[in-house]
N, C-alpha and C. Protein backbone atom coordinates (compact mmCIF):
# COMPACT_ATOMS: atom_id res chain seq x y z
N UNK A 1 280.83 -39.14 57.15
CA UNK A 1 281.63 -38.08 56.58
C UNK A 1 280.71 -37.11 55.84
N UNK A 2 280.89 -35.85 55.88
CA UNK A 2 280.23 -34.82 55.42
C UNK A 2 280.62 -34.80 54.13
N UNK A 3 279.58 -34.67 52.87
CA UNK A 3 279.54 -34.91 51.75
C UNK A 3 279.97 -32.82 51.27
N UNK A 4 281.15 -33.20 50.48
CA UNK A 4 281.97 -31.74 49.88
C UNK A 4 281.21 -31.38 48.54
N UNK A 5 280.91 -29.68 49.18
CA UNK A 5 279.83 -28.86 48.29
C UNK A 5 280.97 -29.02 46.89
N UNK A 6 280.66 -29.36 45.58
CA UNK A 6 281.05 -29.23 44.61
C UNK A 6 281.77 -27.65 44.52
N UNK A 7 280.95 -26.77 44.90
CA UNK A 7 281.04 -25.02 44.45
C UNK A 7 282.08 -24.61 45.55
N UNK A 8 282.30 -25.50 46.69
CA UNK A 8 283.72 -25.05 47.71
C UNK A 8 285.04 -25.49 46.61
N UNK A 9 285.90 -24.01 46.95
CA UNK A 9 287.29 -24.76 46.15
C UNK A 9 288.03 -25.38 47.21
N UNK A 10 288.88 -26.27 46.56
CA UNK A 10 289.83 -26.60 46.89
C UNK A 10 290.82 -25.96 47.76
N UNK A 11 291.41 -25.32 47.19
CA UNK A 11 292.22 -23.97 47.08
C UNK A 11 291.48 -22.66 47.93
N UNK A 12 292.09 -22.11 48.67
CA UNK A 12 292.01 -20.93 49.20
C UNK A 12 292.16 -19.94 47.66
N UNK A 13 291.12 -19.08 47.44
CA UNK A 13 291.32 -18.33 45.90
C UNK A 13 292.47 -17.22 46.55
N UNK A 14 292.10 -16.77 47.88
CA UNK A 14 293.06 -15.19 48.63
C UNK A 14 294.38 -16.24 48.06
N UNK A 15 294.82 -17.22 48.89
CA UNK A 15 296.19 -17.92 49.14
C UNK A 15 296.32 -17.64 47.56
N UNK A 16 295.79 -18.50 46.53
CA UNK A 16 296.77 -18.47 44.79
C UNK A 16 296.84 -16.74 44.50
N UNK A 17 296.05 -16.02 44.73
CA UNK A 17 296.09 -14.50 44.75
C UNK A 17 297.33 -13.91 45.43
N UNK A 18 297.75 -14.12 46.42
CA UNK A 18 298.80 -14.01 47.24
C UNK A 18 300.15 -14.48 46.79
N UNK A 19 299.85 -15.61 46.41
CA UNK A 19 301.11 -16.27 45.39
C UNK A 19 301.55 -16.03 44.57
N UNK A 20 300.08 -15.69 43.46
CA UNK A 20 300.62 -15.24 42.21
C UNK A 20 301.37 -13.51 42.32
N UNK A 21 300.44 -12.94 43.09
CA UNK A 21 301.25 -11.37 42.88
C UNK A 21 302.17 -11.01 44.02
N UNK A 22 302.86 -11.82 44.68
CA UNK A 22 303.97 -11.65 45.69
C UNK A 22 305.11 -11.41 44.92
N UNK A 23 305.31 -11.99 43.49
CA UNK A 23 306.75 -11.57 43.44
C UNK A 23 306.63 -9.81 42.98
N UNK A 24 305.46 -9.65 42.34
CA UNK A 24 305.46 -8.15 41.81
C UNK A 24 305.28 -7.27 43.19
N UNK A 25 304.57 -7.49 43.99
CA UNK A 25 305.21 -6.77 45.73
C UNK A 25 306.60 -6.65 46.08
N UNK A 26 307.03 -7.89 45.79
CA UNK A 26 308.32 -7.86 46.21
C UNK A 26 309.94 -7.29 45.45
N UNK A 27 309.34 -7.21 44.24
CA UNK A 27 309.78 -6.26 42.79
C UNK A 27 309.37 -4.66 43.59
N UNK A 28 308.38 -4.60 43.95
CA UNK A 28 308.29 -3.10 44.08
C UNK A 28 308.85 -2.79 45.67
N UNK A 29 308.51 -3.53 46.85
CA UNK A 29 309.37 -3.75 47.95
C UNK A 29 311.34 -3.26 47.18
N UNK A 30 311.86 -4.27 46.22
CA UNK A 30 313.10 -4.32 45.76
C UNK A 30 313.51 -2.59 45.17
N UNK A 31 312.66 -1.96 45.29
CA UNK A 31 313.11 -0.61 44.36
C UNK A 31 313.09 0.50 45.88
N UNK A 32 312.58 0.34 46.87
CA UNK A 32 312.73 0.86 48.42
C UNK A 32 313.48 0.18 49.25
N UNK A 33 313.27 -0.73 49.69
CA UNK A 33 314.35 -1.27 50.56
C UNK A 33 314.36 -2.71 50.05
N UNK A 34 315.83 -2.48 49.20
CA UNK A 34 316.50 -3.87 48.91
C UNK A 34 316.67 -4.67 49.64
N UNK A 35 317.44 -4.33 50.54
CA UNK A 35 317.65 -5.67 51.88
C UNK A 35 316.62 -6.40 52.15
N UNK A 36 315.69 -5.55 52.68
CA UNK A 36 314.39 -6.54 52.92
C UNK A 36 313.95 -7.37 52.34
N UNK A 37 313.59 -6.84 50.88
CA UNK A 37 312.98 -7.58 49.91
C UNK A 37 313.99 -9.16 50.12
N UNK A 38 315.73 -8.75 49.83
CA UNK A 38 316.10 -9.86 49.70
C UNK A 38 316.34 -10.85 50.04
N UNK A 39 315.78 -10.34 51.54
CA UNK A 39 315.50 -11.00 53.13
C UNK A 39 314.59 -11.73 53.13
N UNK A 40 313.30 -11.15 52.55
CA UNK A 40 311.76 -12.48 52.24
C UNK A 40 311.67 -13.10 50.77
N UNK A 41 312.70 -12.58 50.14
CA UNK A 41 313.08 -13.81 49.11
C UNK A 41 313.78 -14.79 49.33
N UNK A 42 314.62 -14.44 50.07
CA UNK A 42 315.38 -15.92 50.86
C UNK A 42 314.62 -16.51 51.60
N UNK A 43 314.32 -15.96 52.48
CA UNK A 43 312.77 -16.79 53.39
C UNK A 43 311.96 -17.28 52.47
N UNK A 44 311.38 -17.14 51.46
CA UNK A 44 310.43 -17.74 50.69
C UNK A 44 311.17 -18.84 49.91
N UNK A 45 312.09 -18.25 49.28
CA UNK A 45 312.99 -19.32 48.83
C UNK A 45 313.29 -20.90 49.58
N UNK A 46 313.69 -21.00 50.67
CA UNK A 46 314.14 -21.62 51.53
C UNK A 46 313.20 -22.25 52.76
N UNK A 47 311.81 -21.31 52.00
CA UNK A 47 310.90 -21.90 52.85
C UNK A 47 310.68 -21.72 54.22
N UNK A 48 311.18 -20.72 55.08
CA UNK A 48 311.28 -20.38 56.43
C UNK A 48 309.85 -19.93 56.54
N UNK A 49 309.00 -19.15 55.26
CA UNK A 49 308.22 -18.70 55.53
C UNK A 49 306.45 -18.93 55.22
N UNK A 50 305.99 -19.18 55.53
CA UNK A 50 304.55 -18.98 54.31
C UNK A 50 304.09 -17.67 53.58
N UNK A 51 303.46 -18.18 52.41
CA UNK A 51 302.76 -17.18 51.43
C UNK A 51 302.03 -16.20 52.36
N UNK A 52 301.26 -16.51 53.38
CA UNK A 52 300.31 -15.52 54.10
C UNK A 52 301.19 -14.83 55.29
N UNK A 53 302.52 -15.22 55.78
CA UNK A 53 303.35 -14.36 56.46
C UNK A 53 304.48 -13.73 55.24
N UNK A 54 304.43 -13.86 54.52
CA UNK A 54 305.68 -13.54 53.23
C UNK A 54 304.58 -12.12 53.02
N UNK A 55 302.93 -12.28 52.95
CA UNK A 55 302.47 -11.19 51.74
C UNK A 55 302.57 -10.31 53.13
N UNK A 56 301.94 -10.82 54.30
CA UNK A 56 301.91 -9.52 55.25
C UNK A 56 302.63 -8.79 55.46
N UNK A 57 303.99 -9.41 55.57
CA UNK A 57 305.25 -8.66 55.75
C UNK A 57 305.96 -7.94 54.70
N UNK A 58 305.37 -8.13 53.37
CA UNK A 58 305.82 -7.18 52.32
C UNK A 58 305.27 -6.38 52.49
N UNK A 59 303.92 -6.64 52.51
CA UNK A 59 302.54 -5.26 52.16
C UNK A 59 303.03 -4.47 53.49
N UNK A 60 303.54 -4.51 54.74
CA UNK A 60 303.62 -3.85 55.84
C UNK A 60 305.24 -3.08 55.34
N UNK A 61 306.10 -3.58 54.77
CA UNK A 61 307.18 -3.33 54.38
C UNK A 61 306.69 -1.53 53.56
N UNK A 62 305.80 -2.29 52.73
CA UNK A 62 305.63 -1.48 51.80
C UNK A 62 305.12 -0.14 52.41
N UNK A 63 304.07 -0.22 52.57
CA UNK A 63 303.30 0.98 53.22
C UNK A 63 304.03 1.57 54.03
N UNK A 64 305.65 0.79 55.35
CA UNK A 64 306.45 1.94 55.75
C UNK A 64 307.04 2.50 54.82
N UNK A 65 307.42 1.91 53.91
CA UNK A 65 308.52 2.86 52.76
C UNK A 65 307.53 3.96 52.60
N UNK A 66 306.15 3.53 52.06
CA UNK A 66 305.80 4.93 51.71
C UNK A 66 305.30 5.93 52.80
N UNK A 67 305.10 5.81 53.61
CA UNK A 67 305.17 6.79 54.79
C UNK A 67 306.28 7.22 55.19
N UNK A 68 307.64 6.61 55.06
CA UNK A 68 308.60 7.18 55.69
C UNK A 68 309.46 7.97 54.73
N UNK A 69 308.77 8.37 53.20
CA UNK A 69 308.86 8.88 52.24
C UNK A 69 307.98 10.24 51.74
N UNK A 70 306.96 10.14 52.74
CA UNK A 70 306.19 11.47 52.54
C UNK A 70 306.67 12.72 53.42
C-alpha cells in the first residue's frame, strides 16, 4: 500500500469551498429566478443532487440571469 503524503488533504479544499458558499449562490440565484433556485434547494435538500452538480448548475443559472438582463 502506498504510504499517504501527510500535506495531501483529505478533503477536496474546491468541494468544502463549494459547500460552504452554495447557499449564498443560491440566495442570489433566489432574487432572479426563484423557481430555480427552489428547484436545487430541493434537489440538494433531498439529495438528488451533488455539491459539484448543485454549484454548476447555479453558477450557469446565474450568469443566464445576467445576460438575459443586459
Amino acid at each position: 500500500m502506498k504510504p499517504v503524503d501527510p500535506n495531501t488533504p483529505i478533503i477536496d479544499p474546491e468541494l468544502v469551498r463549494k459547500n460552504a458558499y452554495l447557499p449564498v449562490k443560491l440566495a442570489e440565484l433566489a432574487k432572479r429566478k426563484p423557481q430555480v433556485a427552489l428547484s436545487l434547494l430541493q434537489d440538494w435538500g433531498e439529495g438528488n443532487k451533488t455539491i459539484k452538480t448543485l454549484w454548476k448548475e447555479t453558477v450557469e443559472q446565474l450568469e443566464d440571469a445576467a445576460t438575459s438582463t443586459c
